[in-house]
C-alpha atoms as a PDB file:
ATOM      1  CA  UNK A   1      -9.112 -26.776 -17.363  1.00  0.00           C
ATOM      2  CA  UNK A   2      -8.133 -25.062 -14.148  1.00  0.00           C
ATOM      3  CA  UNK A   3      -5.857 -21.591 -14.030  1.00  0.00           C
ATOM      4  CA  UNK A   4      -4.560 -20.408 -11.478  1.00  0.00           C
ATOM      5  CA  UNK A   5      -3.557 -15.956 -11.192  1.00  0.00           C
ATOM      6  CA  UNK A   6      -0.971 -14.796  -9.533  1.00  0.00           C
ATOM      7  CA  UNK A   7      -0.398 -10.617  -9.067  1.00  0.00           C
ATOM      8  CA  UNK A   8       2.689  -9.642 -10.730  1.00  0.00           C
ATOM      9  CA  UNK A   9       5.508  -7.016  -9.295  1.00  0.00           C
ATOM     10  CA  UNK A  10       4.734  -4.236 -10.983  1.00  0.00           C
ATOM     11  CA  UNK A  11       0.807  -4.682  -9.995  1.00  0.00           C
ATOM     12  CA  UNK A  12       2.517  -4.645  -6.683  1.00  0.00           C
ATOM     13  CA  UNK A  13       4.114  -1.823  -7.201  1.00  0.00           C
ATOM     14  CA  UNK A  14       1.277   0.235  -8.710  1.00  0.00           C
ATOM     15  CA  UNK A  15      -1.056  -0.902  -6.350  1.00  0.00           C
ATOM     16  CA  UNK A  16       1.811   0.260  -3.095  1.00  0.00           C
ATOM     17  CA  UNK A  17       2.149   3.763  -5.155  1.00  0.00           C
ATOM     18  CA  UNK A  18      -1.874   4.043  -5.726  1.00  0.00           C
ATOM     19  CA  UNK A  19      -2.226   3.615  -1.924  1.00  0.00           C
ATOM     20  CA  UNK A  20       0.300   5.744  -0.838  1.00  0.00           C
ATOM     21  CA  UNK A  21      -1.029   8.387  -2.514  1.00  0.00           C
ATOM     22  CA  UNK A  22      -4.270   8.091  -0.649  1.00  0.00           C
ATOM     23  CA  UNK A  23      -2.636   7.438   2.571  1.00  0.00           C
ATOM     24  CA  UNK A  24       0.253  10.790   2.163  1.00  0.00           C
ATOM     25  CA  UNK A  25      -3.021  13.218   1.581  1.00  0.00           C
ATOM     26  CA  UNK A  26      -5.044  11.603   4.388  1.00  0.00           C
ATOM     27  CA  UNK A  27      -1.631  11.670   6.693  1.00  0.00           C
ATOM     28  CA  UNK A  28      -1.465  15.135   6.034  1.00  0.00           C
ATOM     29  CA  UNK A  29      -4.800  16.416   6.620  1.00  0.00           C
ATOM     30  CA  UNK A  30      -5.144  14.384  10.244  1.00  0.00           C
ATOM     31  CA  UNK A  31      -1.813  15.349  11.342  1.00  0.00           C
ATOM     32  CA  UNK A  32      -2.652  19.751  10.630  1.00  0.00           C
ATOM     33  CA  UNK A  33      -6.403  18.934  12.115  1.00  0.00           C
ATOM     34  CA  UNK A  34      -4.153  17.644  15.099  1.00  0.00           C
ATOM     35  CA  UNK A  35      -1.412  20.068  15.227  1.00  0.00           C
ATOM     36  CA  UNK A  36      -2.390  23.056  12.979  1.00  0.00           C
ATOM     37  CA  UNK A  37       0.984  22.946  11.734  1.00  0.00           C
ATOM     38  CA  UNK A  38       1.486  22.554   7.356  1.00  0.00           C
ATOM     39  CA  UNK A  39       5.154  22.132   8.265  1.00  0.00           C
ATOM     40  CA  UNK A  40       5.047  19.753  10.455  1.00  0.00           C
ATOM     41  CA  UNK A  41       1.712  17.567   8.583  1.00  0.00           C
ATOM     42  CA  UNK A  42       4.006  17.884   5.777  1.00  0.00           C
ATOM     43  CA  UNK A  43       7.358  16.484   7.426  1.00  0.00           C
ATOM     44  CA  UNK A  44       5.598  13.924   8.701  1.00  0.00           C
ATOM     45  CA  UNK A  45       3.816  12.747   5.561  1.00  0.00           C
ATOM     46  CA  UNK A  46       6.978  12.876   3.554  1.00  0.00           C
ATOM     47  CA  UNK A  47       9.161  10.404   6.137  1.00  0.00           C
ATOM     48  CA  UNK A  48       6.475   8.032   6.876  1.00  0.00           C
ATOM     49  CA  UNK A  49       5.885   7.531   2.944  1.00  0.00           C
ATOM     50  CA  UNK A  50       9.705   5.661   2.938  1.00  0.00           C
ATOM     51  CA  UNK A  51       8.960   3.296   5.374  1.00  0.00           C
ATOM     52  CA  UNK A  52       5.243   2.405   5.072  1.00  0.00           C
ATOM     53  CA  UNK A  53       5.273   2.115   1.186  1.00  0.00           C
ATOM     54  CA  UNK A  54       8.233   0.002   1.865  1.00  0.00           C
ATOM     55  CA  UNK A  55       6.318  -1.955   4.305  1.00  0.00           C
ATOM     56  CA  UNK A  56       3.242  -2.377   2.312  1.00  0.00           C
ATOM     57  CA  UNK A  57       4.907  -4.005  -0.660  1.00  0.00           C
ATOM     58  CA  UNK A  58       6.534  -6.866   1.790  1.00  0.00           C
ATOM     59  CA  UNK A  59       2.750  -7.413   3.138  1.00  0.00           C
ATOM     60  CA  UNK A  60       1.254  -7.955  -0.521  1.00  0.00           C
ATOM     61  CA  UNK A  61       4.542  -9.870  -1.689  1.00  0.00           C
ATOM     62  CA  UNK A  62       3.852 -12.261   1.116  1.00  0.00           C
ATOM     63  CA  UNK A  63       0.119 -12.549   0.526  1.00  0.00           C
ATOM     64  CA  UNK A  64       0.961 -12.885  -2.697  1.00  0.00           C
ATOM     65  CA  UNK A  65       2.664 -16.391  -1.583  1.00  0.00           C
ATOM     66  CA  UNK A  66       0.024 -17.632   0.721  1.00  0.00           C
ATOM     67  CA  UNK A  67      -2.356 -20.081  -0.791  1.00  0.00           C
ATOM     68  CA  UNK A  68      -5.045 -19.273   2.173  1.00  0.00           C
ATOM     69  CA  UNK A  69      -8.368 -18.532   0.654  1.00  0.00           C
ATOM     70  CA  UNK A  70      -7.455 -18.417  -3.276  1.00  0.00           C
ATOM     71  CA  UNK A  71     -10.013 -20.953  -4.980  1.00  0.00           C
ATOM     72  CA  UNK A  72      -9.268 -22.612  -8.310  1.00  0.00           C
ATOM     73  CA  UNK A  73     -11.416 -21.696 -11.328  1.00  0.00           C
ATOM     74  CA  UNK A  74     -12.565 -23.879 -14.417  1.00  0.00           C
ATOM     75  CA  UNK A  75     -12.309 -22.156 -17.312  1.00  0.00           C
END
């Protein structure tokens, strides 16, 4: 009998806000090495959280959709 999975909205949604974390602390810490500015690491890392989180949950909604390289499995 063959299945097939498919990842859910809220996995996608989890899985955006799980990144983003990761990605807001690294933002910060590259952009004071860079500038030696907490104010301005910290403006940065709060605007471009909007856009790319935004961004990122388009890119695995679409994937999500593509058939390319999922494989069937017997159960």
């Amino acid at each position: 009998m063959a299945f097939e999975t498919r990842a859910s909205r809220k996995r996608s949604v989890v899985k955006a806000l799980t990144y983003r974390g990761v990605i807001v602390c690294l933002d910060f810490v590259v952009i004071y090495l860079l500038t030696g500015q907490a104010v301005k690491a910290a403006a940065f890392m709060i605007i471009s959280n909007f856009y790319t989180t935004a961004a990122y949950f388009l890119h695995e909604r679409l994937w999500a959709r593509v058939r390319w390289g999922l494989e069937k499995r017997a159960s």
